[in-house]
N, C-alpha and C. Protein backbone atom coordinates (compact mmCIF):
# COMPACT_ATOMS: atom_id res chain seq x y z
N UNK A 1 115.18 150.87 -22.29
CA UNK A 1 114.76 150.88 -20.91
C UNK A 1 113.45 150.10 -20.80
N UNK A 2 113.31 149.40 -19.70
CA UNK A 2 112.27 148.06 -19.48
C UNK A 2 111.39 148.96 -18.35
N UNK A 3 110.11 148.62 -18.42
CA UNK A 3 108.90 148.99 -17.60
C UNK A 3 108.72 147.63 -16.39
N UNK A 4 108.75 147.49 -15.00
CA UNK A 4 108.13 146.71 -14.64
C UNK A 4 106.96 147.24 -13.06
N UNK A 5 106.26 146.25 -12.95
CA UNK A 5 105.00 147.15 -12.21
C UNK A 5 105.40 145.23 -10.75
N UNK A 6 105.30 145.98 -9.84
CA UNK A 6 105.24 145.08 -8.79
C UNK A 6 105.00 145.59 -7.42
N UNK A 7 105.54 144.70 -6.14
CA UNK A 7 106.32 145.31 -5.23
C UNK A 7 107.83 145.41 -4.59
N UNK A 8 107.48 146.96 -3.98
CA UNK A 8 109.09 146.72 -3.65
C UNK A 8 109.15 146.44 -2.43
N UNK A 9 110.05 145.93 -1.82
CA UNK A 9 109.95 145.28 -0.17
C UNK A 9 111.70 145.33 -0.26
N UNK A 10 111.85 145.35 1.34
CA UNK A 10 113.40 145.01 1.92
C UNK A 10 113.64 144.15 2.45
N UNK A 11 114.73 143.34 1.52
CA UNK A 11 115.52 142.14 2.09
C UNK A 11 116.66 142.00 2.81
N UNK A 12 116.24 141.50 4.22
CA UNK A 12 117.22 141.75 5.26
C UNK A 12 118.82 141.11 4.76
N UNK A 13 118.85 139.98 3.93
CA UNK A 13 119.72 139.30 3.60
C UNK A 13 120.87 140.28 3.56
N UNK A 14 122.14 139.73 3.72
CA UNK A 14 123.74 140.53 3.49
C UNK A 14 123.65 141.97 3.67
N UNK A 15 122.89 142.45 4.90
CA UNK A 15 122.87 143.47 5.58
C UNK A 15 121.68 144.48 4.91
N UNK A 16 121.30 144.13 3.59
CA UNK A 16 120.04 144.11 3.47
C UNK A 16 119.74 145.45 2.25
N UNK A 17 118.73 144.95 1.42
CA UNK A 17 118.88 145.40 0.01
C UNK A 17 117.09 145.59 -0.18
N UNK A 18 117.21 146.37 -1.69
CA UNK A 18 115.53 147.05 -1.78
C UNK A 18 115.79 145.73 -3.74
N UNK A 19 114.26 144.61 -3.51
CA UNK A 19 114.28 143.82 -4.45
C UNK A 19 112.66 144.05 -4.90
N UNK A 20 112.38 143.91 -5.75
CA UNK A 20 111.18 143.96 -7.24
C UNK A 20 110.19 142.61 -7.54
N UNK A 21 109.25 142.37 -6.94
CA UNK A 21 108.48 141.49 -6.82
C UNK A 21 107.62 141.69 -8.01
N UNK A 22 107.54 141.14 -9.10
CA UNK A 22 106.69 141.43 -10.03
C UNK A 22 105.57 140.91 -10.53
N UNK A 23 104.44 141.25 -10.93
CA UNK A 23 103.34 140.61 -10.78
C UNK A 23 103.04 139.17 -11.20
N UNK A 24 104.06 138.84 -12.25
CA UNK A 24 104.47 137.72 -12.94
C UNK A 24 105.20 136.83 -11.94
N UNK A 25 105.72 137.34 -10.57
CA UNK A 25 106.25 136.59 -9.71
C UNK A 25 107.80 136.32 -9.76
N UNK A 26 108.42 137.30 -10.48
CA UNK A 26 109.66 137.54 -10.71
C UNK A 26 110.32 138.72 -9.65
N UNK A 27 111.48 137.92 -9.55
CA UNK A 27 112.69 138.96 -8.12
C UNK A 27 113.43 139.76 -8.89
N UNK A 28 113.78 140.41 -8.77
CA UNK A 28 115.02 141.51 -9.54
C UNK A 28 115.27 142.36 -8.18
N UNK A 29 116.38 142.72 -7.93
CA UNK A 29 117.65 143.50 -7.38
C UNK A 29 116.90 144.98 -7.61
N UNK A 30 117.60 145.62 -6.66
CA UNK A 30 117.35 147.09 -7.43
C UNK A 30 118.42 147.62 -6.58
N UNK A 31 118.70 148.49 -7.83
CA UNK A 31 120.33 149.27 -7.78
C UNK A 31 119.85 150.62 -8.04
N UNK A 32 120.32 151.64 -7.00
CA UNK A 32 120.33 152.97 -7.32
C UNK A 32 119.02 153.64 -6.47
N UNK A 33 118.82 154.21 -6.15
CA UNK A 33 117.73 154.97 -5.38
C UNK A 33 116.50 154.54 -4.92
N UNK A 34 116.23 154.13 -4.17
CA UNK A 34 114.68 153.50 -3.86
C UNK A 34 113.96 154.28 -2.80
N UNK A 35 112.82 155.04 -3.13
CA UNK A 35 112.87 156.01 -2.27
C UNK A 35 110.96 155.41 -2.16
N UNK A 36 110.08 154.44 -2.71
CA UNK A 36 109.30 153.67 -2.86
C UNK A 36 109.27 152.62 -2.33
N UNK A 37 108.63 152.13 -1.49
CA UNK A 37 108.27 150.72 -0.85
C UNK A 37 106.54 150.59 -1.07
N UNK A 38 105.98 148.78 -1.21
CA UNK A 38 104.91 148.98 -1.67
C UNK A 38 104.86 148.78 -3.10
N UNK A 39 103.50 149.03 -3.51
CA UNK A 39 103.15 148.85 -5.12
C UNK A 39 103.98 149.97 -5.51
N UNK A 40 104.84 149.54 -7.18
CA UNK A 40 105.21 150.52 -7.57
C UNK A 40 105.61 150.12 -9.28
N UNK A 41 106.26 151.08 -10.24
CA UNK A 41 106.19 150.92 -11.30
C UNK A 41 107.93 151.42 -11.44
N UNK A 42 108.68 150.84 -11.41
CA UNK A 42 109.93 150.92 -11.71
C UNK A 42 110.60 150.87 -13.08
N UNK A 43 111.16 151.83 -13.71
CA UNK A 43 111.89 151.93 -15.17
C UNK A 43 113.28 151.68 -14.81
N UNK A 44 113.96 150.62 -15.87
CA UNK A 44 115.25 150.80 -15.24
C UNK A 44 115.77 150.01 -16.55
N UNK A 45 117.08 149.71 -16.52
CA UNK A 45 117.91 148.41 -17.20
C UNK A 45 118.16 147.17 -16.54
N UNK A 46 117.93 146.02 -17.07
CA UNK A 46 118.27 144.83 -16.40
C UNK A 46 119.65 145.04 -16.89
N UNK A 47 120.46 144.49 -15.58
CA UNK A 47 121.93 143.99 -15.71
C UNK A 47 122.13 142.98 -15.85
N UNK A 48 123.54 142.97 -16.79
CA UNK A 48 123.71 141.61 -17.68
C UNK A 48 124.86 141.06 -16.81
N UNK A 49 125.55 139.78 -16.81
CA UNK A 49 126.22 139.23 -16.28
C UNK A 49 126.23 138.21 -15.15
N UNK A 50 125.08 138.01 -14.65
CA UNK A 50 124.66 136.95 -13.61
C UNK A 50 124.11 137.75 -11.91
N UNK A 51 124.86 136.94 -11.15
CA UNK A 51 123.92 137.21 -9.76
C UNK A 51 125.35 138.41 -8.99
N UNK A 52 124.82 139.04 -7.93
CA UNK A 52 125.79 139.61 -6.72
C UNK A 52 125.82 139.03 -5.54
N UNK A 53 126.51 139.47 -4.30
CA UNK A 53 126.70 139.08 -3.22
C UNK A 53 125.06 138.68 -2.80
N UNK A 54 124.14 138.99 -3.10
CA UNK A 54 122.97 139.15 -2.48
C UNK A 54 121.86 137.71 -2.96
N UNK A 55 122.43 137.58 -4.63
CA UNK A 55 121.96 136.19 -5.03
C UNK A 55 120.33 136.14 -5.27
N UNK A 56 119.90 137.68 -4.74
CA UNK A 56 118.13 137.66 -5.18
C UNK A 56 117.86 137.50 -6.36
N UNK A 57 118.56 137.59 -7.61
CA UNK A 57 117.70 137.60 -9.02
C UNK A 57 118.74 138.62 -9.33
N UNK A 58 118.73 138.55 -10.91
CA UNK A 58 119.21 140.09 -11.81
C UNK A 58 118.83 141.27 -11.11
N UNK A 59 119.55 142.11 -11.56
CA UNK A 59 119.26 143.24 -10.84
C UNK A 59 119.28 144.60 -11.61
N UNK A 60 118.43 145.54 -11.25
CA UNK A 60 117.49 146.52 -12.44
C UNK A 60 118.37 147.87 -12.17
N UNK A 61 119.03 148.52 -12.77
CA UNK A 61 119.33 149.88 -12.60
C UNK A 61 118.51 150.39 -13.07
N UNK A 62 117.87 151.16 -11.53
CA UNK A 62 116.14 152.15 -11.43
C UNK A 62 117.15 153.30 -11.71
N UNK A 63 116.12 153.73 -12.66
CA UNK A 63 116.33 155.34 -13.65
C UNK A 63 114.65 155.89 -13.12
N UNK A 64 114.30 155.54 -12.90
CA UNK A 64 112.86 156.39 -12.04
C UNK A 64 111.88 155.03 -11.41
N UNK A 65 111.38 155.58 -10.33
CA UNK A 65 110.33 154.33 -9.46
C UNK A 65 109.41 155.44 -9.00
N UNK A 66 108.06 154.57 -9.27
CA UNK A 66 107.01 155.81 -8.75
C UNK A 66 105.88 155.04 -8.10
N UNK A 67 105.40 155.31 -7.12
CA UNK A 67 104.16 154.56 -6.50
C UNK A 67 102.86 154.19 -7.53
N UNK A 68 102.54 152.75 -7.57
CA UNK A 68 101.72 152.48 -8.62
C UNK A 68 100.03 152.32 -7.81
């Protein structure tokens, strides 16, 4: 399981999704519960296999997100 520290914000795109701005300036997806918007510190798995309907970046199955 991967640590990343960023923000989370909502992307209106394809009816509209919660994505991972990271301080490094990297997008990632987020799959599974987002109950955090704002600075935050998200644990999760990057998913393997390429992009989704949404096309923001890989995308992280959050196993915990906590306000950073």
């Amino acid at each position: 399981m991967a640590s990343f520290t960023g923000t989370v914000r909502h992307n209106d795109l394809e009816g509209g999704f919660y994505e991972l701005v990271t301080d490094d300036g990297d997008i990632y997806r987020l799959q599974g519960k987002v109950d955090v918007q704002g600075r935050a510190r998200v644990e999760g798995e990057i998913e393997s296999g390429g992009f989704g309907i949404h096309m923001s970046g890989p995308a992280i199955k959050v196993r915990k997100i906590e306000a950073a």
